[in-house]
PDB file of N, CA and C in Angstrom:
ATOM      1  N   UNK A   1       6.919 -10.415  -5.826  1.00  0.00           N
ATOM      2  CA  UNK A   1       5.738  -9.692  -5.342  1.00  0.00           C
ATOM      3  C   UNK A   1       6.067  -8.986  -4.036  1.00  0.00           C
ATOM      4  N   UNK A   2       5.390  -7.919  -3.740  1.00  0.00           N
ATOM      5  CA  UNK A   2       5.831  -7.288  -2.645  1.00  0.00           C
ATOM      6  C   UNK A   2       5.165  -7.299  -1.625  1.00  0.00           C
ATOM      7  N   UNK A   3       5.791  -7.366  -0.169  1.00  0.00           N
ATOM      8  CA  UNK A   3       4.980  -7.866   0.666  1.00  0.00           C
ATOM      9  C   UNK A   3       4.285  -6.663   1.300  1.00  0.00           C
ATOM     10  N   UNK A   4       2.977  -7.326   1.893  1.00  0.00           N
ATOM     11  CA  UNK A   4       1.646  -6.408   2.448  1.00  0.00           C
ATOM     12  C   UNK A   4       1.787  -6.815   3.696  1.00  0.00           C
ATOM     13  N   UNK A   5       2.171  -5.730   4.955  1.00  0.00           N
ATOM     14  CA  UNK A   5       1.805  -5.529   6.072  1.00  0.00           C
ATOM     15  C   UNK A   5       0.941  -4.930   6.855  1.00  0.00           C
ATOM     16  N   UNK A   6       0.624  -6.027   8.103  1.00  0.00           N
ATOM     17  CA  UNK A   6      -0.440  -4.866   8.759  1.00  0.00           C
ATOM     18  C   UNK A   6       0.228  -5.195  10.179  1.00  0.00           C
ATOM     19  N   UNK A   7       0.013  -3.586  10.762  1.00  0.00           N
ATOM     20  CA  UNK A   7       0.351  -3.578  12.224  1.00  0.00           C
ATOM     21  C   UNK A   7      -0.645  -3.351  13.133  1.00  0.00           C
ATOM     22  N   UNK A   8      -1.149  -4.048  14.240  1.00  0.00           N
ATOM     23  CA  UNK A   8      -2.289  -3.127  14.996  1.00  0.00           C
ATOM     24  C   UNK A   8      -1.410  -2.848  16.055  1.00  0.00           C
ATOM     25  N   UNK A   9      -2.166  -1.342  16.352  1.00  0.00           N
ATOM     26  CA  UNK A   9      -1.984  -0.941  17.906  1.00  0.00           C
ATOM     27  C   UNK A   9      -3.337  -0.759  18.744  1.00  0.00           C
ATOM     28  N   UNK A  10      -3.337  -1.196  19.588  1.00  0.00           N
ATOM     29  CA  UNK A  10      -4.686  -0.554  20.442  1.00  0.00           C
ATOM     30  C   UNK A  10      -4.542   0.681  21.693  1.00  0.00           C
ATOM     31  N   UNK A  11      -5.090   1.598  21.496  1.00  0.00           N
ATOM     32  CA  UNK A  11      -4.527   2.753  22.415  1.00  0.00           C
ATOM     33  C   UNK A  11      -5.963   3.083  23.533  1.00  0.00           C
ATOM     34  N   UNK A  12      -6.257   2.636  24.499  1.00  0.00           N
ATOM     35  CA  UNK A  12      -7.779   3.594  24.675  1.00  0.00           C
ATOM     36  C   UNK A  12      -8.914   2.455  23.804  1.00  0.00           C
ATOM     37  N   UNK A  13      -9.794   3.273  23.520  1.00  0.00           N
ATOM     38  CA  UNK A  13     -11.139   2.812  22.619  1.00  0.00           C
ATOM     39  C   UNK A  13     -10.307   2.837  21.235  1.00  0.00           C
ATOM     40  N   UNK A  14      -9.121   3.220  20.890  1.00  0.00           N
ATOM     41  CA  UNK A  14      -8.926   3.209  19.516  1.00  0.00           C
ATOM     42  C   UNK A  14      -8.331   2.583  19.175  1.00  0.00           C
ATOM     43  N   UNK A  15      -8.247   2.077  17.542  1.00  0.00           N
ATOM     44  CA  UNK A  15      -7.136   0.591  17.258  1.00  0.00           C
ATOM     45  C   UNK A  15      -6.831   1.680  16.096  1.00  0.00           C
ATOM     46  N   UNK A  16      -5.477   1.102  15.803  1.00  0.00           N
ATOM     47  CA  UNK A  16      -4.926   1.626  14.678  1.00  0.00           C
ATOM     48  C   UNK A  16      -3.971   0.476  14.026  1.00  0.00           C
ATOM     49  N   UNK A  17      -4.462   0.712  12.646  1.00  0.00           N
ATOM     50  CA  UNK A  17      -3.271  -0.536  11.962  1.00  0.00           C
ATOM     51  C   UNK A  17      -2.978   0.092  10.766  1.00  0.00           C
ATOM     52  N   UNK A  18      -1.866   0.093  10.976  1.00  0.00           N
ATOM     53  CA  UNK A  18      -0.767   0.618  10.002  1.00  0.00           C
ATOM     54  C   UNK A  18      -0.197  -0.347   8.922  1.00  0.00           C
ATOM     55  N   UNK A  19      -0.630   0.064   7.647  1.00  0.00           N
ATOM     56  CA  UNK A  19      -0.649  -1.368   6.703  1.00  0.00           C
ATOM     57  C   UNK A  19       0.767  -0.360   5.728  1.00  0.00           C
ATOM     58  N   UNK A  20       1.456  -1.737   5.342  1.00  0.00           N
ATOM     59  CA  UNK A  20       2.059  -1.397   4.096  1.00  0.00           C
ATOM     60  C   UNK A  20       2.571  -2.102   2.825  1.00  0.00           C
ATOM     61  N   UNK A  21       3.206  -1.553   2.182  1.00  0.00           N
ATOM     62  CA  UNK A  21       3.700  -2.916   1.103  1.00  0.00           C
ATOM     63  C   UNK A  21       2.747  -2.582  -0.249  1.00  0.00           C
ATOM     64  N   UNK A  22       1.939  -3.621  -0.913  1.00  0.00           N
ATOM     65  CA  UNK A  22       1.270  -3.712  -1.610  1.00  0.00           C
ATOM     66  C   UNK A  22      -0.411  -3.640  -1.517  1.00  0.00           C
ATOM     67  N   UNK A  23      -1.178  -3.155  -1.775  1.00  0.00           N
ATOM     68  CA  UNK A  23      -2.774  -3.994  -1.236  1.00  0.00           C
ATOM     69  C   UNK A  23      -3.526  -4.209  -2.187  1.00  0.00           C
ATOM     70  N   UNK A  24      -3.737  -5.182  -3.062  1.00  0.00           N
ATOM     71  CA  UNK A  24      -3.824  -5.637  -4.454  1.00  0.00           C
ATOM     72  C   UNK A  24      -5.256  -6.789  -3.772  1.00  0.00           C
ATOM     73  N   UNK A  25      -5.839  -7.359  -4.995  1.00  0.00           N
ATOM     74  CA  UNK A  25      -6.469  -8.511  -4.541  1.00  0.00           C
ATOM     75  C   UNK A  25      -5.625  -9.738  -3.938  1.00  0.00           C
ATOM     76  N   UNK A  26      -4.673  -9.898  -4.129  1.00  0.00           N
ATOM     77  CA  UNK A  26      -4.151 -11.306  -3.490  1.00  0.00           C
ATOM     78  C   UNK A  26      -3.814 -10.460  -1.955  1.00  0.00           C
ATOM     79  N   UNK A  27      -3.672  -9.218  -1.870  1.00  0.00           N
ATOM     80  CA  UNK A  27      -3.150  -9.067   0.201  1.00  0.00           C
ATOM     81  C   UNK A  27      -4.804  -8.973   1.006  1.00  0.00           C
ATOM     82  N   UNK A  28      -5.617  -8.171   0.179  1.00  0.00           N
ATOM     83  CA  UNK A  28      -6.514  -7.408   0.829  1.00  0.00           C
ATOM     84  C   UNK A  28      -7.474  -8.597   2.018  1.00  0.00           C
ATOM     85  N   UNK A  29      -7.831  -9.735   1.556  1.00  0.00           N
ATOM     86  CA  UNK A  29      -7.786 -10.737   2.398  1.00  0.00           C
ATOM     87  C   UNK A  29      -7.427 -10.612   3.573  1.00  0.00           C
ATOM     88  N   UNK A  30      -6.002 -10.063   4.003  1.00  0.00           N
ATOM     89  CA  UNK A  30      -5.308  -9.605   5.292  1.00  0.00           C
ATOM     90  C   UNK A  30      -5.920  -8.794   5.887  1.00  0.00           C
ATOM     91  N   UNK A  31      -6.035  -7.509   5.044  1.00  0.00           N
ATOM     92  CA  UNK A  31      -6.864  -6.410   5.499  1.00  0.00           C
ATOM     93  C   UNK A  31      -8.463  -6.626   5.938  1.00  0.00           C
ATOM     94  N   UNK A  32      -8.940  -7.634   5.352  1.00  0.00           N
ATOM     95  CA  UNK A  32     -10.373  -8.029   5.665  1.00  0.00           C
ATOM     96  C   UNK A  32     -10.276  -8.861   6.967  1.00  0.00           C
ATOM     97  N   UNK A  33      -9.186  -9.768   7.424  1.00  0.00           N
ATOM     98  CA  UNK A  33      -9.028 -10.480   8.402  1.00  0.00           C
ATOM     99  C   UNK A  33      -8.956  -9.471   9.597  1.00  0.00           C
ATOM    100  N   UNK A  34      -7.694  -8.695   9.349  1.00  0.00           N
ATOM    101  CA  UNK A  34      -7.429  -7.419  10.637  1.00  0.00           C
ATOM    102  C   UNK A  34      -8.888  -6.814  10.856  1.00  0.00           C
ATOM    103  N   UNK A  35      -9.200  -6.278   9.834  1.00  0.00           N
ATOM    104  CA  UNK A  35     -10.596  -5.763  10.258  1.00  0.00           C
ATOM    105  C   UNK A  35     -11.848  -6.343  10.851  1.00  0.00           C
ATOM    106  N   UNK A  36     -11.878  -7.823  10.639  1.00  0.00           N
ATOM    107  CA  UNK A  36     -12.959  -8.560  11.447  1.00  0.00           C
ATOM    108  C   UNK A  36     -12.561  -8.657  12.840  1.00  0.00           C
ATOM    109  N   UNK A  37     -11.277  -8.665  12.828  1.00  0.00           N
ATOM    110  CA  UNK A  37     -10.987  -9.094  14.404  1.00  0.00           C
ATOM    111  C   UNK A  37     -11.270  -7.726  15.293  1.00  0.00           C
ATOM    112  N   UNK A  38     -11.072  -6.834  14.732  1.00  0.00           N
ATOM    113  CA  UNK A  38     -11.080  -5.429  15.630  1.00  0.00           C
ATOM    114  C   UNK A  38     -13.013  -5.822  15.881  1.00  0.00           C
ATOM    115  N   UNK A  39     -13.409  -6.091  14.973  1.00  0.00           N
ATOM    116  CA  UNK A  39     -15.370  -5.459  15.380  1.00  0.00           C
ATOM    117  C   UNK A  39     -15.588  -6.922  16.182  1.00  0.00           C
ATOM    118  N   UNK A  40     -14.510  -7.948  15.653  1.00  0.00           N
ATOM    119  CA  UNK A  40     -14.853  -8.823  17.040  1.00  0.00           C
ATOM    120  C   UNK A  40     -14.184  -8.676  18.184  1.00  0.00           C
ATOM    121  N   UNK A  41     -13.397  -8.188  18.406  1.00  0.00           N
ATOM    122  CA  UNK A  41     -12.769  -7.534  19.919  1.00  0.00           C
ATOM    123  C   UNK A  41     -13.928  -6.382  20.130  1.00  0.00           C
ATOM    124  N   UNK A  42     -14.921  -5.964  19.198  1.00  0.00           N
ATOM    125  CA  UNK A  42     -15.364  -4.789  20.100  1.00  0.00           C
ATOM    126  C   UNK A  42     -14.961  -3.331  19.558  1.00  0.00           C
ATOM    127  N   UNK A  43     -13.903  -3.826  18.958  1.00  0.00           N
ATOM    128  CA  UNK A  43     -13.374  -1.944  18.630  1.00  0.00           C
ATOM    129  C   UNK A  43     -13.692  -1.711  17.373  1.00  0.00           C
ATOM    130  N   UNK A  44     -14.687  -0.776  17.669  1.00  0.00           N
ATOM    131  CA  UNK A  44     -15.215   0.209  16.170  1.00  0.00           C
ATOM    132  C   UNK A  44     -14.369   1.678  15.717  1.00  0.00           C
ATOM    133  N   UNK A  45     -13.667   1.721  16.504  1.00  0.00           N
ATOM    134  CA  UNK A  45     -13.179   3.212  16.616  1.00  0.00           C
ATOM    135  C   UNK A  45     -11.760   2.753  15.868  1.00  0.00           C
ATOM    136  N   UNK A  46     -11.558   2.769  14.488  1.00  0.00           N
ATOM    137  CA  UNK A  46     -10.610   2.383  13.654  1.00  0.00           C
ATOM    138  C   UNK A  46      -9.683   3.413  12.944  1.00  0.00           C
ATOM    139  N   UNK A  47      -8.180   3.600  13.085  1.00  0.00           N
ATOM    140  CA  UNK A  47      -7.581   4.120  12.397  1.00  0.00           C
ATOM    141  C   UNK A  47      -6.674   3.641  11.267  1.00  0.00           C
ATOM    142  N   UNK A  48      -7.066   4.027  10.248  1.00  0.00           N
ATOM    143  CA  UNK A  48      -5.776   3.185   9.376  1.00  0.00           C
ATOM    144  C   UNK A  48      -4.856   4.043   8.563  1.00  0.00           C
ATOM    145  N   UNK A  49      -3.274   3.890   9.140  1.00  0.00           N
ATOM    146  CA  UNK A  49      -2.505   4.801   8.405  1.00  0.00           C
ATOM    147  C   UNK A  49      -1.746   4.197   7.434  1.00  0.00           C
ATOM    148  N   UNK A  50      -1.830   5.277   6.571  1.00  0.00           N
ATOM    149  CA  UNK A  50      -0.817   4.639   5.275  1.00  0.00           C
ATOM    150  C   UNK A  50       0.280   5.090   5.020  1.00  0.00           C
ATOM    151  N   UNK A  51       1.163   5.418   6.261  1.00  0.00           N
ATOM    152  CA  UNK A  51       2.214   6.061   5.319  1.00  0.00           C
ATOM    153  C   UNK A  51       3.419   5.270   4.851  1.00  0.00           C
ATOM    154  N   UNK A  52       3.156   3.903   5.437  1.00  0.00           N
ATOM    155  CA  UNK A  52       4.248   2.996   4.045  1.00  0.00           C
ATOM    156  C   UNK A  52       3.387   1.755   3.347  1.00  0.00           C
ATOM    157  N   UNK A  53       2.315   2.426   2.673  1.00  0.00           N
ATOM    158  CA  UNK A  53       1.569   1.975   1.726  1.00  0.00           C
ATOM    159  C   UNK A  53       2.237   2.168   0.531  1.00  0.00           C
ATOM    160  N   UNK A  54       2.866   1.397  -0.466  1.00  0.00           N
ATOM    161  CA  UNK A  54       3.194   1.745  -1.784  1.00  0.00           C
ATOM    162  C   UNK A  54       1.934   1.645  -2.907  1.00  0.00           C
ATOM    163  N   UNK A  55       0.635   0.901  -2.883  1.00  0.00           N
ATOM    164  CA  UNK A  55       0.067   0.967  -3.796  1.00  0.00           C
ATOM    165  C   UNK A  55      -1.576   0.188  -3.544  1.00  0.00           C
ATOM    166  N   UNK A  56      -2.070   0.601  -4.101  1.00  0.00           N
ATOM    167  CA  UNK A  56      -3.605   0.029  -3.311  1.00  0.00           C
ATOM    168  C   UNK A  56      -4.274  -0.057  -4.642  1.00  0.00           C
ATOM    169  N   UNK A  57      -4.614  -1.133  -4.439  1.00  0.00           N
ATOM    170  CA  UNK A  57      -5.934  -1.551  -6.379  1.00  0.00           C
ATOM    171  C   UNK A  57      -7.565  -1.234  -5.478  1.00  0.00           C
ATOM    172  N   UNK A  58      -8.522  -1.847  -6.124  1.00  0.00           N
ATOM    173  CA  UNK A  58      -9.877  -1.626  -6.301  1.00  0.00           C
ATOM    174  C   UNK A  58      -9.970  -2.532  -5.494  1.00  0.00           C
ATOM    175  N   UNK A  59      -9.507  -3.600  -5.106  1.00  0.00           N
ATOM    176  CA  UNK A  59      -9.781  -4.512  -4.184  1.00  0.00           C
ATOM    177  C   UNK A  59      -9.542  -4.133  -2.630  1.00  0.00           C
ATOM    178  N   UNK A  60      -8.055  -4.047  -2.527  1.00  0.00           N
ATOM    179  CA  UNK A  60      -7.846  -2.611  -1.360  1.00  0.00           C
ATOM    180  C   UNK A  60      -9.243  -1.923  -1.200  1.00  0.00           C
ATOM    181  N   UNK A  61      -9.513  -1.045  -1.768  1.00  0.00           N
ATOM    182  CA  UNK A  61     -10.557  -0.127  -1.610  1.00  0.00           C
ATOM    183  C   UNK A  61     -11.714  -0.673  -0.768  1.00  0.00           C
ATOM    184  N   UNK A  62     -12.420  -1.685  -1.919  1.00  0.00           N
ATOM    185  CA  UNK A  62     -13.541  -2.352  -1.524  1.00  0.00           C
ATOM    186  C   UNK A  62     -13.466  -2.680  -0.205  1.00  0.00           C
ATOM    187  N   UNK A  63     -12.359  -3.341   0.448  1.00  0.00           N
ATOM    188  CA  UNK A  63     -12.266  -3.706   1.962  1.00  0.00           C
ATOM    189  C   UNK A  63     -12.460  -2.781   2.758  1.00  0.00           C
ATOM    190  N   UNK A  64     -12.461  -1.470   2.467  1.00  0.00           N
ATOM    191  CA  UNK A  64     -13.053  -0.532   3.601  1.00  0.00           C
ATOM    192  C   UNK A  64     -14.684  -0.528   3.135  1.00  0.00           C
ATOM    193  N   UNK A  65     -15.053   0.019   1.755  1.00  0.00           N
ATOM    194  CA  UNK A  65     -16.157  -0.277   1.653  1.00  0.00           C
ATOM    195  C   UNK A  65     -17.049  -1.434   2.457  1.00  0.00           C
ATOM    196  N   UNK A  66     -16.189  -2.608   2.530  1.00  0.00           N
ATOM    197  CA  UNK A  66     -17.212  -3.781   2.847  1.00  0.00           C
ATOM    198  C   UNK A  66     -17.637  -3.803   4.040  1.00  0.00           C
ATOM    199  N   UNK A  67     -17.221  -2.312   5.151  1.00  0.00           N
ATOM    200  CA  UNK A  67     -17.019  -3.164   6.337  1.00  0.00           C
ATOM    201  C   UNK A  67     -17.539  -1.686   7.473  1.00  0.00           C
ATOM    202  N   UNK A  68     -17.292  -0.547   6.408  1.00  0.00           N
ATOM    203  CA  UNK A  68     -17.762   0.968   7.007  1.00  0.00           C
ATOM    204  C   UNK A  68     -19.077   0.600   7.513  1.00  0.00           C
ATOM    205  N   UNK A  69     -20.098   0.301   6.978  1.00  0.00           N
ATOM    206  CA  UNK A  69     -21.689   0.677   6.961  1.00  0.00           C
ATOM    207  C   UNK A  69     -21.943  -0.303   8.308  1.00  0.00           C
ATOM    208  N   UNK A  70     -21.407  -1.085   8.830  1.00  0.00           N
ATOM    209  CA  UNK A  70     -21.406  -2.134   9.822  1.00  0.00           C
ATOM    210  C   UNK A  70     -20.587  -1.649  11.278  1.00  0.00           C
ATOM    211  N   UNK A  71     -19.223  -0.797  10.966  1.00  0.00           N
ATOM    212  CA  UNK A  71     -18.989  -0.281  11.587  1.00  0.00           C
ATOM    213  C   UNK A  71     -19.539   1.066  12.438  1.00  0.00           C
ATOM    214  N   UNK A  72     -19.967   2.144  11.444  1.00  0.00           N
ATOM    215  CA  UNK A  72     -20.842   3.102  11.644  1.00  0.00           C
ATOM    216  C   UNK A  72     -22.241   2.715  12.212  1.00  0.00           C
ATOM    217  N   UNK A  73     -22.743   1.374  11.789  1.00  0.00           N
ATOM    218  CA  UNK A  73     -24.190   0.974  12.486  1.00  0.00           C
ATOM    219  C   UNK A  73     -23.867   0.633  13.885  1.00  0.00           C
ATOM    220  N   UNK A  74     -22.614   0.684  14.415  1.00  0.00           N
ATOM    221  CA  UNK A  74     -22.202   0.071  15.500  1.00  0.00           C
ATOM    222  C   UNK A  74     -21.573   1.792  16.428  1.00  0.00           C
ATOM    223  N   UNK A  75     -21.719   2.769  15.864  1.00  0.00           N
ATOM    224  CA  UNK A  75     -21.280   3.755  16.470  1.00  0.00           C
ATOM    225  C   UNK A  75     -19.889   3.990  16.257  1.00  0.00           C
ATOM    226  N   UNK A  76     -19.182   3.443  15.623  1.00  0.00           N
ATOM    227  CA  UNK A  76     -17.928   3.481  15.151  1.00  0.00           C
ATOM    228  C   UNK A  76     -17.660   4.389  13.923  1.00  0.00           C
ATOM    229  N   UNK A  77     -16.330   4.265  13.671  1.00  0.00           N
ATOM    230  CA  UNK A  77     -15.484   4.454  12.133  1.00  0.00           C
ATOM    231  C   UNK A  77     -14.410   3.913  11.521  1.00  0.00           C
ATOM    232  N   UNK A  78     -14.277   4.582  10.673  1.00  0.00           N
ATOM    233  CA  UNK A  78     -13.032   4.443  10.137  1.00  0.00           C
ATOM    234  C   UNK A  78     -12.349   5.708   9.470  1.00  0.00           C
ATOM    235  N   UNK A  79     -11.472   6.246  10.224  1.00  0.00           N
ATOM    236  CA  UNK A  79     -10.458   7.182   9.643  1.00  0.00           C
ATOM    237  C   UNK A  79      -9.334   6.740   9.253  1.00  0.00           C
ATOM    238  N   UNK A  80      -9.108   7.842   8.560  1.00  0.00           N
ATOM    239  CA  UNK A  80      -6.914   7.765   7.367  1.00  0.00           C
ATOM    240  C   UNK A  80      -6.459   8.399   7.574  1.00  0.00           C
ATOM    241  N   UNK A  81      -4.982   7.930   7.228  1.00  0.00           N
ATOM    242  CA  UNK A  81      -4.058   9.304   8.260  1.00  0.00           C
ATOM    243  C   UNK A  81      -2.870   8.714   7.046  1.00  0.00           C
ATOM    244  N   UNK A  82      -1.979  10.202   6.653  1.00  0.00           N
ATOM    245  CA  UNK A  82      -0.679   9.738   6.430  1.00  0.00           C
ATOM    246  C   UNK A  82      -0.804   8.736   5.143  1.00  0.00           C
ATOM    247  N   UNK A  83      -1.729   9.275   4.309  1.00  0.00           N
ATOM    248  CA  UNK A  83      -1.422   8.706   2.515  1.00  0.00           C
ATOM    249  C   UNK A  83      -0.646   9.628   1.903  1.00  0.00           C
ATOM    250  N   UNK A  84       0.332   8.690   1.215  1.00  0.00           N
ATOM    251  CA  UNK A  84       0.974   9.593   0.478  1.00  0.00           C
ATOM    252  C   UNK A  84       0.311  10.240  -0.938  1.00  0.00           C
ATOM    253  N   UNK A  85       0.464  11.209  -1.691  1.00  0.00           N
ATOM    254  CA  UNK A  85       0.192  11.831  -2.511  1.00  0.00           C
ATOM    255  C   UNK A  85      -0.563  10.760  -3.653  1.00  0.00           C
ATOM    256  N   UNK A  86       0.085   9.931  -4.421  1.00  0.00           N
ATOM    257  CA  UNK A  86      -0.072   8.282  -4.648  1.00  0.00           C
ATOM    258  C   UNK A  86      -1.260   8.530  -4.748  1.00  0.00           C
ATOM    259  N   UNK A  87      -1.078   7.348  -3.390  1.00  0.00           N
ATOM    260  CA  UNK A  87      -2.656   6.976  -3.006  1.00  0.00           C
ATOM    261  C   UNK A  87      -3.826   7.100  -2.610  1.00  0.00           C
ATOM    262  N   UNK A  88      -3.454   8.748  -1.725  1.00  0.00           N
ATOM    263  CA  UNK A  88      -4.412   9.831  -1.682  1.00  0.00           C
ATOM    264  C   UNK A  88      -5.070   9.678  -3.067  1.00  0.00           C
ATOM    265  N   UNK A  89      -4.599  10.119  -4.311  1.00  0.00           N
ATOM    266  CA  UNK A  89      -5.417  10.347  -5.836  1.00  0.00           C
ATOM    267  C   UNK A  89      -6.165   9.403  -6.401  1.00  0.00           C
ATOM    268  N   UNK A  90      -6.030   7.878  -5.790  1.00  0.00           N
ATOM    269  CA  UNK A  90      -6.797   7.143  -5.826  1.00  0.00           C
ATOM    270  C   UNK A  90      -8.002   7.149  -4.938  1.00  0.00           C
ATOM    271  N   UNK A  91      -7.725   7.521  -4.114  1.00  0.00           N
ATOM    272  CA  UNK A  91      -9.307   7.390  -2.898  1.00  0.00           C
ATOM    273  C   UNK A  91      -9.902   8.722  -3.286  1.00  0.00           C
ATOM    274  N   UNK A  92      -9.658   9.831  -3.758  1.00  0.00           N
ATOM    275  CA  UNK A  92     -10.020  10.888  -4.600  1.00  0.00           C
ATOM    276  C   UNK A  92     -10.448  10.536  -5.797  1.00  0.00           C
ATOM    277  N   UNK A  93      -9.966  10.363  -6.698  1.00  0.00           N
ATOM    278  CA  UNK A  93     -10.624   9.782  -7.751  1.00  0.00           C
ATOM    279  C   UNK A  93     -11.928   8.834  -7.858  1.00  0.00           C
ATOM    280  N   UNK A  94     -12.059   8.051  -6.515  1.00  0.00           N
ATOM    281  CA  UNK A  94     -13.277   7.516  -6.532  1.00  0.00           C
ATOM    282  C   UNK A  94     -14.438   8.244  -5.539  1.00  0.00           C
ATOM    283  N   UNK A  95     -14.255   9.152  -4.739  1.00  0.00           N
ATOM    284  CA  UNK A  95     -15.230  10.240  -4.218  1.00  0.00           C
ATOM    285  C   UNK A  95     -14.736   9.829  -2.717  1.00  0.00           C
ATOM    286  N   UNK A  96     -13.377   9.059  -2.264  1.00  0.00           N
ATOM    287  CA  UNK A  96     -13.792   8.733  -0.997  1.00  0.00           C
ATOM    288  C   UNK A  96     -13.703   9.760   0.210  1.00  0.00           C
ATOM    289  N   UNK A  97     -13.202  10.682  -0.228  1.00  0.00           N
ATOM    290  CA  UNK A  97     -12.628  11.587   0.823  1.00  0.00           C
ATOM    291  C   UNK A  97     -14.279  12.453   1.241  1.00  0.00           C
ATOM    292  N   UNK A  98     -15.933  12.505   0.532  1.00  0.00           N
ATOM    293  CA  UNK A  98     -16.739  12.453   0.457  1.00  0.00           C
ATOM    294  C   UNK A  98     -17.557  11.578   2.376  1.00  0.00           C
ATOM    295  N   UNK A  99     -16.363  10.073   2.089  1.00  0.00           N
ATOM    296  CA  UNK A  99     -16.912   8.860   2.723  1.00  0.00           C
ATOM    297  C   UNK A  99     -16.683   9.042   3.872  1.00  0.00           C
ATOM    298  N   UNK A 100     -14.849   8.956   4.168  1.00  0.00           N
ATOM    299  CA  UNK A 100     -14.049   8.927   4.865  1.00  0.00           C
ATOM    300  C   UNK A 100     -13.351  10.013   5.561  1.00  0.00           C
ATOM    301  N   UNK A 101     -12.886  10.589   6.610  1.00  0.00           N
ATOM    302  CA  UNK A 101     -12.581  11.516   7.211  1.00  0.00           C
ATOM    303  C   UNK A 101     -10.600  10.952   6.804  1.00  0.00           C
ATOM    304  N   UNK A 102     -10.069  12.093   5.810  1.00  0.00           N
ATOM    305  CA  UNK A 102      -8.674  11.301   5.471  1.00  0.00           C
ATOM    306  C   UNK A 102      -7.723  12.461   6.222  1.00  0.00           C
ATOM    307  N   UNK A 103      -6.864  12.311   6.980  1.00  0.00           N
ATOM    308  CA  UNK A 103      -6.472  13.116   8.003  1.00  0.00           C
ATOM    309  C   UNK A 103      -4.626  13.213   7.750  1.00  0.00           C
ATOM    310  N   UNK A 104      -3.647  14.202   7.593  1.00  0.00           N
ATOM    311  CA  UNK A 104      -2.676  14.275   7.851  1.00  0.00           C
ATOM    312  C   UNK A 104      -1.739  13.355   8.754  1.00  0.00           C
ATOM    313  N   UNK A 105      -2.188  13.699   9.977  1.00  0.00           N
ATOM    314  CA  UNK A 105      -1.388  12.825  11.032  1.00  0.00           C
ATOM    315  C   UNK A 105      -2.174  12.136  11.771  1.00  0.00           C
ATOM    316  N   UNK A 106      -1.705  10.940  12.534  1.00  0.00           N
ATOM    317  CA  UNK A 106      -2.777   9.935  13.194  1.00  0.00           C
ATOM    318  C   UNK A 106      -3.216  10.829  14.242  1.00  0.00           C
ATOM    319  N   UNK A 107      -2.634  12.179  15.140  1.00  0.00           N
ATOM    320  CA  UNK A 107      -3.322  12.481  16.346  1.00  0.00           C
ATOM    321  C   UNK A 107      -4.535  13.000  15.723  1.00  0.00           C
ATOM    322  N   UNK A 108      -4.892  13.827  14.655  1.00  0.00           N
ATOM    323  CA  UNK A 108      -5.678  14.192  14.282  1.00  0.00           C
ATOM    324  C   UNK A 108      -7.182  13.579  13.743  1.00  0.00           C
ATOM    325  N   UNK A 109      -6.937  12.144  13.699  1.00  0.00           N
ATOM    326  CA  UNK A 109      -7.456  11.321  13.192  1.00  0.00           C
ATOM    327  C   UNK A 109      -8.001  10.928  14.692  1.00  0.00           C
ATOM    328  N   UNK A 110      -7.148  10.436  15.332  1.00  0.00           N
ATOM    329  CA  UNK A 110      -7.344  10.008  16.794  1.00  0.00           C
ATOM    330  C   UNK A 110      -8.445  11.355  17.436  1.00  0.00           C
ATOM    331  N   UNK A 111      -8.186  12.376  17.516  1.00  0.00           N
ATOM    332  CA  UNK A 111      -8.658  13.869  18.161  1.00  0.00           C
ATOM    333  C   UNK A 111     -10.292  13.683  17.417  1.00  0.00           C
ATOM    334  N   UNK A 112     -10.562  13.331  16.275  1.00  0.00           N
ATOM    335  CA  UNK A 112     -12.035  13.264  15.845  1.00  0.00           C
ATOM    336  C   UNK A 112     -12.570  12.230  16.004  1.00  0.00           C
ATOM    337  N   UNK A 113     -12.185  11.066  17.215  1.00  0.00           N
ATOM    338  CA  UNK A 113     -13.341  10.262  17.947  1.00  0.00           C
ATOM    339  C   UNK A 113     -14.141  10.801  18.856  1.00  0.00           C
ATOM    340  N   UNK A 114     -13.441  12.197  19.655  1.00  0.00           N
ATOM    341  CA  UNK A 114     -14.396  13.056  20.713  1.00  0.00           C
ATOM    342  C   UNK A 114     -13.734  12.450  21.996  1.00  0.00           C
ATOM    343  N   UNK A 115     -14.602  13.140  22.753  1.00  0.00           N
ATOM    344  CA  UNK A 115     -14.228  12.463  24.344  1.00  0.00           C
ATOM    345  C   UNK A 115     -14.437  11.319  24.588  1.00  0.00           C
ATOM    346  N   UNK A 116     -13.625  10.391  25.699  1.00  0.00           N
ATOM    347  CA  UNK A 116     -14.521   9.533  25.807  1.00  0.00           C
ATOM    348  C   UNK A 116     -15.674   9.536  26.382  1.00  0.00           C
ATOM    349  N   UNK A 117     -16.266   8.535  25.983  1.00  0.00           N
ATOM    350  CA  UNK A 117     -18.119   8.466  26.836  1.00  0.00           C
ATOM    351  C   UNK A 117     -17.890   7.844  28.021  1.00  0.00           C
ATOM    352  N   UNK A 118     -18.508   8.273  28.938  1.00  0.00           N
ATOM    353  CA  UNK A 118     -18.260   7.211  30.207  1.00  0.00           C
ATOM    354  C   UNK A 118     -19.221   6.354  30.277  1.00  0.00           C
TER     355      UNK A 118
END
């Protein structure tokens, strides 16, 4: 089985975690863990890049689903940066690019939180 990584960085108001490997139902767990800890540190302002993501199921998915509407009620997000072609056609195929702001490169992703607020 192939292994599922996640990296956080925190830069500013923004966190970014860079996941890769697999994200199937047996990793996404991980991904649900990383993500609680960021809205319990406080940080809503979420980037997640994929560019050494090899493959993401319905379960993957759902973990952003589960966790956007809580984030956004909090003044936050969640942006994507850096899917490859892949897995881009999966988050397309289900309307997410609709949801999600899915971005080329992380500055760009980073550049549509705005200024900071003082």
């Amino acid at each position: 089985m192939e292994n599922f990584k996640i990296q956080r960085s925190d830069q500013d108001r923004i966190s970014t975690l860079s996941i890769s490997g697999f994200l199937d139902a047996h990793t996404a767990p991980k991904l649900e863990e990383a993500i609680q800890s960021l809205i319990d540190d406080g940080r809503y302002q979420i980037i997640v890049n994929f560019s050494d993501l090899t493959y993401i199921s319905s379960a993957g998915l759902g973990v952003f689903m589960g966790f956007i509407e809580e984030i956004r009620n909090k003044s936050g997000d969640i942006k994507m940066c850096r899917m490859s072609p892949k897995i881009y056609r999966v988050f397309d195929l289900l309307g997410f690019p609709t949801i999600y702001q899915i971005f080329d490169r992380e500055e760009e992703a980073a550049a549509r939180f705005g200024p900071v607020k003082a």
